[in-house]
PDB file of N, CA and C in Angstrom:
ATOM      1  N   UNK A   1    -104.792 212.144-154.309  1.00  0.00           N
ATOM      2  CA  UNK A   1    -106.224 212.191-154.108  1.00  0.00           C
ATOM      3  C   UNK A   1    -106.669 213.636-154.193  1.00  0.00           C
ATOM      4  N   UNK A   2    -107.721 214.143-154.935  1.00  0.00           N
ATOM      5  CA  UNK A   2    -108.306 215.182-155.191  1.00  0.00           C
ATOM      6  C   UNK A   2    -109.341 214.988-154.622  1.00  0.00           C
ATOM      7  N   UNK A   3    -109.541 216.843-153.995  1.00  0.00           N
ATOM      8  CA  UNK A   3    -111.015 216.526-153.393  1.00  0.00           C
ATOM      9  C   UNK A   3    -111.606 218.507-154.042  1.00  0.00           C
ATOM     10  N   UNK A   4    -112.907 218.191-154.410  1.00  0.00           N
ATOM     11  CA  UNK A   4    -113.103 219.563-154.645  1.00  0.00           C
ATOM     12  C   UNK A   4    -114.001 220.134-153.482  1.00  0.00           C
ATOM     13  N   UNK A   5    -113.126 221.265-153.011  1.00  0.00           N
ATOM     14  CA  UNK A   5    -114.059 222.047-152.330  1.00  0.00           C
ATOM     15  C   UNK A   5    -114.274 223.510-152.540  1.00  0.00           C
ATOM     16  N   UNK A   6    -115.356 224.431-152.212  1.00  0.00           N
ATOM     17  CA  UNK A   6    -116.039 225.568-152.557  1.00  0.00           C
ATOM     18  C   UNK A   6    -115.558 226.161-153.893  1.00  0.00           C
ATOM     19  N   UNK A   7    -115.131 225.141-154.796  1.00  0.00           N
ATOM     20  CA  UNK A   7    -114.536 225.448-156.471  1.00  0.00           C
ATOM     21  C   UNK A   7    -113.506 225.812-156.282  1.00  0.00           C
ATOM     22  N   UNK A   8    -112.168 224.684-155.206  1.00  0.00           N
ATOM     23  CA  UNK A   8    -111.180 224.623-155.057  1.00  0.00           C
ATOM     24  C   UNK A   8    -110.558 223.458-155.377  1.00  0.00           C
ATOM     25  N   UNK A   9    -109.883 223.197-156.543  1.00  0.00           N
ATOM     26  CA  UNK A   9    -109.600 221.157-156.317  1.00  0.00           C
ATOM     27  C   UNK A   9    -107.895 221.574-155.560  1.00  0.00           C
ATOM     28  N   UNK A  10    -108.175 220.615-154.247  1.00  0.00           N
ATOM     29  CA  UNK A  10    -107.265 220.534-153.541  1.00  0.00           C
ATOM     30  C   UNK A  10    -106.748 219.005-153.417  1.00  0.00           C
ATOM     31  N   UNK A  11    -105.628 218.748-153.292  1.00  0.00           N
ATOM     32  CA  UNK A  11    -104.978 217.570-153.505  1.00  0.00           C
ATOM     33  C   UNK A  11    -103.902 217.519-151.944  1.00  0.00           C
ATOM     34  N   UNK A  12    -104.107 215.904-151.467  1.00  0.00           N
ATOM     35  CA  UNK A  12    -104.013 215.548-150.458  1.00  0.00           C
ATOM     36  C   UNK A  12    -102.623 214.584-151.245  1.00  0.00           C
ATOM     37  N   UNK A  13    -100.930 215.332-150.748  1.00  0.00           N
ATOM     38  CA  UNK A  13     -99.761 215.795-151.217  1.00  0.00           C
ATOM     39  C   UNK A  13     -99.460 214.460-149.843  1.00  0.00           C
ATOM     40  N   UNK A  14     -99.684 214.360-148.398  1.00  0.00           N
ATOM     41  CA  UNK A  14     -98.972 213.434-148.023  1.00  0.00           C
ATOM     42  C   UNK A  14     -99.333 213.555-146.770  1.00  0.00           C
ATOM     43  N   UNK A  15     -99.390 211.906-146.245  1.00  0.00           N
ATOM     44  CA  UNK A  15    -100.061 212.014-144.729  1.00  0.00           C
ATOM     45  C   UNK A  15     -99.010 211.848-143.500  1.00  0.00           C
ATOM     46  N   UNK A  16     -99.027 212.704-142.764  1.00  0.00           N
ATOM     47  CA  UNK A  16     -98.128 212.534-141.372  1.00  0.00           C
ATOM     48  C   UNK A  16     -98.342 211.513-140.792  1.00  0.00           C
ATOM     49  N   UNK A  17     -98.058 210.496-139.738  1.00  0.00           N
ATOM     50  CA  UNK A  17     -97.937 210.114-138.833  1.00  0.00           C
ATOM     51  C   UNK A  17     -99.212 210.802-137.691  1.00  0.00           C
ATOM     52  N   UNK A  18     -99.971 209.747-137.383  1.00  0.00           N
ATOM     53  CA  UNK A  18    -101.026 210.274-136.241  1.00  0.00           C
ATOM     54  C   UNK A  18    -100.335 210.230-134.836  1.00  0.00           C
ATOM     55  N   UNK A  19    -100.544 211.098-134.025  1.00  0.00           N
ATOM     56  CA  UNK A  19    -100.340 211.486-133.068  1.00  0.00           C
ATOM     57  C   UNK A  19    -101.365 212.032-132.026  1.00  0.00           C
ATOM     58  N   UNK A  20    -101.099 211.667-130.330  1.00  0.00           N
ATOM     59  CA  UNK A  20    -102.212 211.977-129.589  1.00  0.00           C
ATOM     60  C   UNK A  20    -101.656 213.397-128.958  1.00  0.00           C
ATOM     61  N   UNK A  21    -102.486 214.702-128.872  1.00  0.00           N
ATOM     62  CA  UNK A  21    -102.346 215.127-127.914  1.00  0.00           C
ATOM     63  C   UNK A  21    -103.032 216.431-127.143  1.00  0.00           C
ATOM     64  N   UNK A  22    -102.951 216.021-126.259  1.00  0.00           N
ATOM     65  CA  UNK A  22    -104.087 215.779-125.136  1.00  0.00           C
ATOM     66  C   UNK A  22    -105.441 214.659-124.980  1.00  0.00           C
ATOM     67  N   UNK A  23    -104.906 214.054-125.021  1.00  0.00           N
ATOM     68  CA  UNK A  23    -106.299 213.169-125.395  1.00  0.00           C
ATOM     69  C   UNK A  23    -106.570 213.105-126.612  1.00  0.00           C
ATOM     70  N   UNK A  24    -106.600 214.082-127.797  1.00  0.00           N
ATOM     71  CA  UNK A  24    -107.159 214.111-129.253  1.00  0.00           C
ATOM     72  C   UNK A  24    -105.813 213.621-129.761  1.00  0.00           C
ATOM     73  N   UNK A  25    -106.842 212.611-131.040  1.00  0.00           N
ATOM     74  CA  UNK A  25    -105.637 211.816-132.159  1.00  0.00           C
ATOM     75  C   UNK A  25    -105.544 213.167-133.103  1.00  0.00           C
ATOM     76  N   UNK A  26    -104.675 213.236-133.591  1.00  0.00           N
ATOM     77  CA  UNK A  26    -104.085 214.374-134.429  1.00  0.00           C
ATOM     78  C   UNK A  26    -103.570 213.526-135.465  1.00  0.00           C
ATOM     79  N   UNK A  27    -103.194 214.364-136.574  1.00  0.00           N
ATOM     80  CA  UNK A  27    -102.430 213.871-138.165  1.00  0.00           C
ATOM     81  C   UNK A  27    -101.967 215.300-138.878  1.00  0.00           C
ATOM     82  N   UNK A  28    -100.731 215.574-138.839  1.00  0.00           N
ATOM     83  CA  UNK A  28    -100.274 216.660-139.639  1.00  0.00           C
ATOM     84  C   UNK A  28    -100.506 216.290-141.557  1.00  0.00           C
ATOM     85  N   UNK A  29    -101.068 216.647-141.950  1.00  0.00           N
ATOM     86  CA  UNK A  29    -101.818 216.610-143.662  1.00  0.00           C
ATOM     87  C   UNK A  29    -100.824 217.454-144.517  1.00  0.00           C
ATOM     88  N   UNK A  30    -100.403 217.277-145.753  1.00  0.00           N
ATOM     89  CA  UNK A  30     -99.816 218.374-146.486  1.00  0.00           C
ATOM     90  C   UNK A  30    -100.792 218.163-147.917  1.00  0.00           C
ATOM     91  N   UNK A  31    -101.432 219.312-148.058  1.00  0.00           N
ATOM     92  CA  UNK A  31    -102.644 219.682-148.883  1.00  0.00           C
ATOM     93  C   UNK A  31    -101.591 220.302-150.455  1.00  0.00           C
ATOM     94  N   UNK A  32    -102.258 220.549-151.230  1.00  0.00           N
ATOM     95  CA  UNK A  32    -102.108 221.462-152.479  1.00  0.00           C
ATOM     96  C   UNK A  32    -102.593 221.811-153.138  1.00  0.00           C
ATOM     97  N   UNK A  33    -102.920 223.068-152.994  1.00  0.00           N
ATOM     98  CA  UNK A  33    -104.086 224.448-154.317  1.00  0.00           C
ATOM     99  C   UNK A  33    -102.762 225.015-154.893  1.00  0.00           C
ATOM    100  N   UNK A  34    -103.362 224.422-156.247  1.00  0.00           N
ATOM    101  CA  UNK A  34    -102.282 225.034-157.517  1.00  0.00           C
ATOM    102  C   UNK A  34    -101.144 224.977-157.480  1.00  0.00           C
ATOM    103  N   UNK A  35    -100.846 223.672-157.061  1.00  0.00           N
ATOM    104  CA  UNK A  35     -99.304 223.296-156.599  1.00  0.00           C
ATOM    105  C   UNK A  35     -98.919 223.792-155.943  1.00  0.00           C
ATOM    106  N   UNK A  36     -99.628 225.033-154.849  1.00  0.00           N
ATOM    107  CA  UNK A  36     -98.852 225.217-153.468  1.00  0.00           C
ATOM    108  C   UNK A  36     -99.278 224.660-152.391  1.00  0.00           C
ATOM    109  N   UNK A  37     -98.118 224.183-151.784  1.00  0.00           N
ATOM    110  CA  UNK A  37     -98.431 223.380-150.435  1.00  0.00           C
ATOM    111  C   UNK A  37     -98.332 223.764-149.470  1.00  0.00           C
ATOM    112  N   UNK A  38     -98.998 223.581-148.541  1.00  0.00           N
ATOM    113  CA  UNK A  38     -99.546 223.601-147.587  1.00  0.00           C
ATOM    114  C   UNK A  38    -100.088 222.659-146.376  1.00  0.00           C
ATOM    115  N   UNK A  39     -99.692 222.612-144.960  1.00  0.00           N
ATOM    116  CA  UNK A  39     -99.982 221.833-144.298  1.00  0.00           C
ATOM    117  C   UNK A  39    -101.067 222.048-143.311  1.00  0.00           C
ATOM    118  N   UNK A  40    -102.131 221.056-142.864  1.00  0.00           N
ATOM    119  CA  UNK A  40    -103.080 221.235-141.602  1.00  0.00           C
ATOM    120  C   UNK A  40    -103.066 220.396-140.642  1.00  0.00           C
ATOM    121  N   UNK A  41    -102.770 220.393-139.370  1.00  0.00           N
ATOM    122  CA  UNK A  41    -103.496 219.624-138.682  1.00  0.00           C
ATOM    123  C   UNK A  41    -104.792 219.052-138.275  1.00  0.00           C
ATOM    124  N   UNK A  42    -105.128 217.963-138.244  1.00  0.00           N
ATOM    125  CA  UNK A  42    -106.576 217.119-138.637  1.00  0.00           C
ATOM    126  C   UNK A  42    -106.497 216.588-137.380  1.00  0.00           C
ATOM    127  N   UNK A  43    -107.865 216.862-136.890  1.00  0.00           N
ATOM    128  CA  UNK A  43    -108.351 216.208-135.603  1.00  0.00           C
ATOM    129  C   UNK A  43    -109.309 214.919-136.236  1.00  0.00           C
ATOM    130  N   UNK A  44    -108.434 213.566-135.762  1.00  0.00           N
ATOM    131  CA  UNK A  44    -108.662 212.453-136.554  1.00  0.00           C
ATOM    132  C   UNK A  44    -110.318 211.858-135.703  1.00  0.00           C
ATOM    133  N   UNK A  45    -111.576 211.380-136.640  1.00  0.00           N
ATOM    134  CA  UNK A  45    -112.284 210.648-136.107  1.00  0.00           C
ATOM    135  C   UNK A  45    -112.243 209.585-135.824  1.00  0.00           C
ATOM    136  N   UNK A  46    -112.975 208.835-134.287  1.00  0.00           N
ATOM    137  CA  UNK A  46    -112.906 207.209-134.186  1.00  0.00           C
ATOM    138  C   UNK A  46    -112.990 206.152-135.390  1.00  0.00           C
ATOM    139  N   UNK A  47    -112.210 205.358-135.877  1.00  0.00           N
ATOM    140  CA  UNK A  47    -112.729 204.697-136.558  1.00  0.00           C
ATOM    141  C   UNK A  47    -112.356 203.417-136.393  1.00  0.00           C
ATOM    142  N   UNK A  48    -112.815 202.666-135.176  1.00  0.00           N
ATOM    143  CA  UNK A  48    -112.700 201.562-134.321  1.00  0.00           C
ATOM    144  C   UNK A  48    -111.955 200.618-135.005  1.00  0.00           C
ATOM    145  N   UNK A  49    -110.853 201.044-135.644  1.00  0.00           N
ATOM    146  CA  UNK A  49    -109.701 199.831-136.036  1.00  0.00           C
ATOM    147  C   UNK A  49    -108.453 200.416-135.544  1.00  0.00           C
ATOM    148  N   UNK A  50    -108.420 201.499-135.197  1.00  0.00           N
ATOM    149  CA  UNK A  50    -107.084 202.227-135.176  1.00  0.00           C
ATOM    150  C   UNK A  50    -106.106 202.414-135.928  1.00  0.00           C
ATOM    151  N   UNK A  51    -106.403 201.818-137.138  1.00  0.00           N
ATOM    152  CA  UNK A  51    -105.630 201.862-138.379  1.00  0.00           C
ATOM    153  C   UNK A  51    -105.014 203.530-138.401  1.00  0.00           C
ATOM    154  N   UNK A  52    -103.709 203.627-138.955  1.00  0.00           N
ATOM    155  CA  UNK A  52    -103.325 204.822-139.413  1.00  0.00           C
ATOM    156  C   UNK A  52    -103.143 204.458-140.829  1.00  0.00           C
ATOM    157  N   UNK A  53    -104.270 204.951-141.470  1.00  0.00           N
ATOM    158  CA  UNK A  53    -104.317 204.860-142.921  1.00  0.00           C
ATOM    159  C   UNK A  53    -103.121 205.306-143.595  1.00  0.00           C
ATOM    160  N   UNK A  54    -102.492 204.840-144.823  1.00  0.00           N
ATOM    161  CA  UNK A  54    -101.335 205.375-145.517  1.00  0.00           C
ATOM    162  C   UNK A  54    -101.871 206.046-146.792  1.00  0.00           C
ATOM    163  N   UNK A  55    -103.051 205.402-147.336  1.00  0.00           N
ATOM    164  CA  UNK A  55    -104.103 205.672-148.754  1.00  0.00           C
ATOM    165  C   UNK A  55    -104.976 206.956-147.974  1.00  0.00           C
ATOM    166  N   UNK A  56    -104.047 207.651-149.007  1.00  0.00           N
ATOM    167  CA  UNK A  56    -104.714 209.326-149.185  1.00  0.00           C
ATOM    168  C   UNK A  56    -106.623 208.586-149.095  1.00  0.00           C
ATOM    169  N   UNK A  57    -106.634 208.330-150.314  1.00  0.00           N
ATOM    170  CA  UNK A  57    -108.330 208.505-149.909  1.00  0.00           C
ATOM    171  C   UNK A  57    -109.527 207.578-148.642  1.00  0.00           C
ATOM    172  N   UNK A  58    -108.637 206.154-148.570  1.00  0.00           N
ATOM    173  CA  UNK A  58    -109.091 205.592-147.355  1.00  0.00           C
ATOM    174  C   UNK A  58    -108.935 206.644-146.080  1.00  0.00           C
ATOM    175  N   UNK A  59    -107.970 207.515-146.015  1.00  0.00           N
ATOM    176  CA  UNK A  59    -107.956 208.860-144.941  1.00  0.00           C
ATOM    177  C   UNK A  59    -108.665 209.494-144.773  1.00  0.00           C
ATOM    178  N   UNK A  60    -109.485 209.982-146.391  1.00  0.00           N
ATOM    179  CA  UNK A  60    -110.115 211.150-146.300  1.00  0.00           C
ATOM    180  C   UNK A  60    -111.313 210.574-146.499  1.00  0.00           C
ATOM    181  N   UNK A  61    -112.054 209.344-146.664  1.00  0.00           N
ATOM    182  CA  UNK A  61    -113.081 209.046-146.612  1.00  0.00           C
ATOM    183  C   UNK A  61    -113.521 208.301-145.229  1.00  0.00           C
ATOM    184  N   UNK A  62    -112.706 208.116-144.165  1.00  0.00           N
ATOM    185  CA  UNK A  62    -112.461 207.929-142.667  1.00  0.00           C
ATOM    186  C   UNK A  62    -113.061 209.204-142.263  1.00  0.00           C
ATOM    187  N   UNK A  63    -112.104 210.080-142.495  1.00  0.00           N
ATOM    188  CA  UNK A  63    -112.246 211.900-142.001  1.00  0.00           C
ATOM    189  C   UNK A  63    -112.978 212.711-142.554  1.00  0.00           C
ATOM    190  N   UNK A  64    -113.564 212.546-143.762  1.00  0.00           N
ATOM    191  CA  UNK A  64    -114.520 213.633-144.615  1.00  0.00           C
ATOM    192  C   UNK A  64    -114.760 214.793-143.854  1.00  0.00           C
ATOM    193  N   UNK A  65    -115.445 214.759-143.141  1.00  0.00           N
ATOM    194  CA  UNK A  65    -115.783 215.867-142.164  1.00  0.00           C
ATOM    195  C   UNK A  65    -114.388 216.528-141.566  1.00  0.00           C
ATOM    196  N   UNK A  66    -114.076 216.097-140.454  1.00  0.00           N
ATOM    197  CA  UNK A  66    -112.994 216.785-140.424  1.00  0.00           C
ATOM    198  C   UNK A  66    -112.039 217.282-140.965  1.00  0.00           C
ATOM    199  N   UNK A  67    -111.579 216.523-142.448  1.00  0.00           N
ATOM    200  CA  UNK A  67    -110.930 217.557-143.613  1.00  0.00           C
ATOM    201  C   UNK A  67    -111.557 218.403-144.262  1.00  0.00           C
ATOM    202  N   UNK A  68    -112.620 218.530-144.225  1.00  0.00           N
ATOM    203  CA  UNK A  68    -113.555 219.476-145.033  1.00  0.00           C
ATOM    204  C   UNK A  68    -113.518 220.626-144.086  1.00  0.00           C
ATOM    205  N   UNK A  69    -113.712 220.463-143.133  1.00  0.00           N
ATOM    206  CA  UNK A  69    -114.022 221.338-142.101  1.00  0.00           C
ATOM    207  C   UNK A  69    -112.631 222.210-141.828  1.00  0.00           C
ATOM    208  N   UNK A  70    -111.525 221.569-141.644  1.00  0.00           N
ATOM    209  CA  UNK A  70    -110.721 222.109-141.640  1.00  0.00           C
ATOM    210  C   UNK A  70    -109.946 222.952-142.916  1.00  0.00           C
ATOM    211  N   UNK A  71    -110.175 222.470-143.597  1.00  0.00           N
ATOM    212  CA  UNK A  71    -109.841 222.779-145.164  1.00  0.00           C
ATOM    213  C   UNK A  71    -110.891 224.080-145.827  1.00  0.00           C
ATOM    214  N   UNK A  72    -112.046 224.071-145.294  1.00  0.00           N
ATOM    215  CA  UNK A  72    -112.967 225.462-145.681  1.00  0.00           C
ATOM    216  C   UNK A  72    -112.354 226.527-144.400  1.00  0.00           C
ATOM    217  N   UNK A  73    -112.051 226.329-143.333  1.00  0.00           N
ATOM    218  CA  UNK A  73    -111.332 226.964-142.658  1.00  0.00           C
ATOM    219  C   UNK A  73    -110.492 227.692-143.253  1.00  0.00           C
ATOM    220  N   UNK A  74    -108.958 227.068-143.512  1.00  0.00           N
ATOM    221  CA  UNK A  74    -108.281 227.502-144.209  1.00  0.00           C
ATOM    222  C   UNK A  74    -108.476 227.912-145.318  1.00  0.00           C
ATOM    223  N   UNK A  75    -109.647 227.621-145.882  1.00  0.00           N
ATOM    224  CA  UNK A  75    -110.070 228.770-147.515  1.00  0.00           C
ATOM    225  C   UNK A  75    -110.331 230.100-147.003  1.00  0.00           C
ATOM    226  N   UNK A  76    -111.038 230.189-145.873  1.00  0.00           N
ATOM    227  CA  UNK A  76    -111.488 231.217-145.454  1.00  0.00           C
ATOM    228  C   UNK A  76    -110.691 232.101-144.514  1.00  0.00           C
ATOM    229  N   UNK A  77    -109.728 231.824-143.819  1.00  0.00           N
ATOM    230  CA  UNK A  77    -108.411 232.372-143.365  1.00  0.00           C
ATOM    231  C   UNK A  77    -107.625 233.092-144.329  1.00  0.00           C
ATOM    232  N   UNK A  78    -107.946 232.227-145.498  1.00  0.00           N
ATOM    233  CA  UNK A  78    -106.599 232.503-146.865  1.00  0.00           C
ATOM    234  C   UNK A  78    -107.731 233.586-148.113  1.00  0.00           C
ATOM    235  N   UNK A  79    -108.510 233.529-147.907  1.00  0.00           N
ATOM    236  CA  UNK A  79    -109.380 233.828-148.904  1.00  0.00           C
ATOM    237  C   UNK A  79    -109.200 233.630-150.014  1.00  0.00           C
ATOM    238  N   UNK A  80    -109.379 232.521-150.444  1.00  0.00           N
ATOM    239  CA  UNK A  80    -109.265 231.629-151.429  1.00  0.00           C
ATOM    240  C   UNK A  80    -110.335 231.318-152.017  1.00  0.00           C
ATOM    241  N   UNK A  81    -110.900 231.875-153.157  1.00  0.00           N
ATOM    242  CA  UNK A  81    -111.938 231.571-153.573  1.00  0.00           C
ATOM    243  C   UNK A  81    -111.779 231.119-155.316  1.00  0.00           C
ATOM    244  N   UNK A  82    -110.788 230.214-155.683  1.00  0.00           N
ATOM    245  CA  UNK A  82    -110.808 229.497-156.706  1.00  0.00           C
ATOM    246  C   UNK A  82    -109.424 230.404-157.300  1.00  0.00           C
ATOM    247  N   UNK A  83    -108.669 231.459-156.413  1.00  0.00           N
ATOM    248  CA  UNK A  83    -108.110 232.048-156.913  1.00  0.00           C
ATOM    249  C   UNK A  83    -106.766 232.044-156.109  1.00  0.00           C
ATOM    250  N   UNK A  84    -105.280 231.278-156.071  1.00  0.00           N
ATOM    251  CA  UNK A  84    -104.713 231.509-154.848  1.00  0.00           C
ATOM    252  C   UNK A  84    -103.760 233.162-154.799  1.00  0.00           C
ATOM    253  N   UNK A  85    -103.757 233.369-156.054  1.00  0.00           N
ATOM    254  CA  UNK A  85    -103.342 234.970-156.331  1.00  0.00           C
ATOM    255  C   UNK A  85    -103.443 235.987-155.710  1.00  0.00           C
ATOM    256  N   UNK A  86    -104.757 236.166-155.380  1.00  0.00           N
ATOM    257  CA  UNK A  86    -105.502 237.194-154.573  1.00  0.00           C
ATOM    258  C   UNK A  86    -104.761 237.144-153.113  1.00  0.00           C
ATOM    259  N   UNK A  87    -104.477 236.190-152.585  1.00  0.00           N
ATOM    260  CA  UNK A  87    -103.664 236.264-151.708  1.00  0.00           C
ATOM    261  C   UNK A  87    -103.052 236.880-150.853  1.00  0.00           C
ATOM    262  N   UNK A  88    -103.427 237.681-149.790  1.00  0.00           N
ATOM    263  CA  UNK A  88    -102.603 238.769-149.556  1.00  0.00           C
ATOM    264  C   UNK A  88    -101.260 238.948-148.816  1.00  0.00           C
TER     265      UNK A  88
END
């Protein structure tokens, strides 16, 4: 599943196992810009079935927000702006 963000196409490589903790559902994510991978933890939203989705995009269309959110994060940690080179 590809998702483009800030003129980054990032690809959603494989979903962890959800997990609670402290109270928050969690999901370790392994992402990929330009075939490098990379993992985030995703603070999962309610989505009153409790399903732990296995379909990359049924995940990310559950979570939109919170992968986005977390994922411009990490652009901006990494400074990544369509370029993973720059890199420092």
């Amino acid at each position: 599943m590809k998702i483009e963000l800030q003129e980054n196409e990032i690809t959603i490589v494989k979903l962890g196992t959800a997990y609670e903790e402290n109270g928050v559902m969690m999901r370790k994510v392994t992402f990929a810009i330009q075939g490098k991978e990379f993992e985030r933890e995703i603070i999962l939203g309610p989505n009153g079935t409790g399903a732990d989705f296995t379909d990359p995009q049924k995940f990310y269309m559950m979570n939109k927000e919170q992968v986005d959110a977390n994922l411009i994060l990490f652009l901006s940690e990494h400074h990544l702006y369509n370029n993973l080179d720059q890199q420092s």
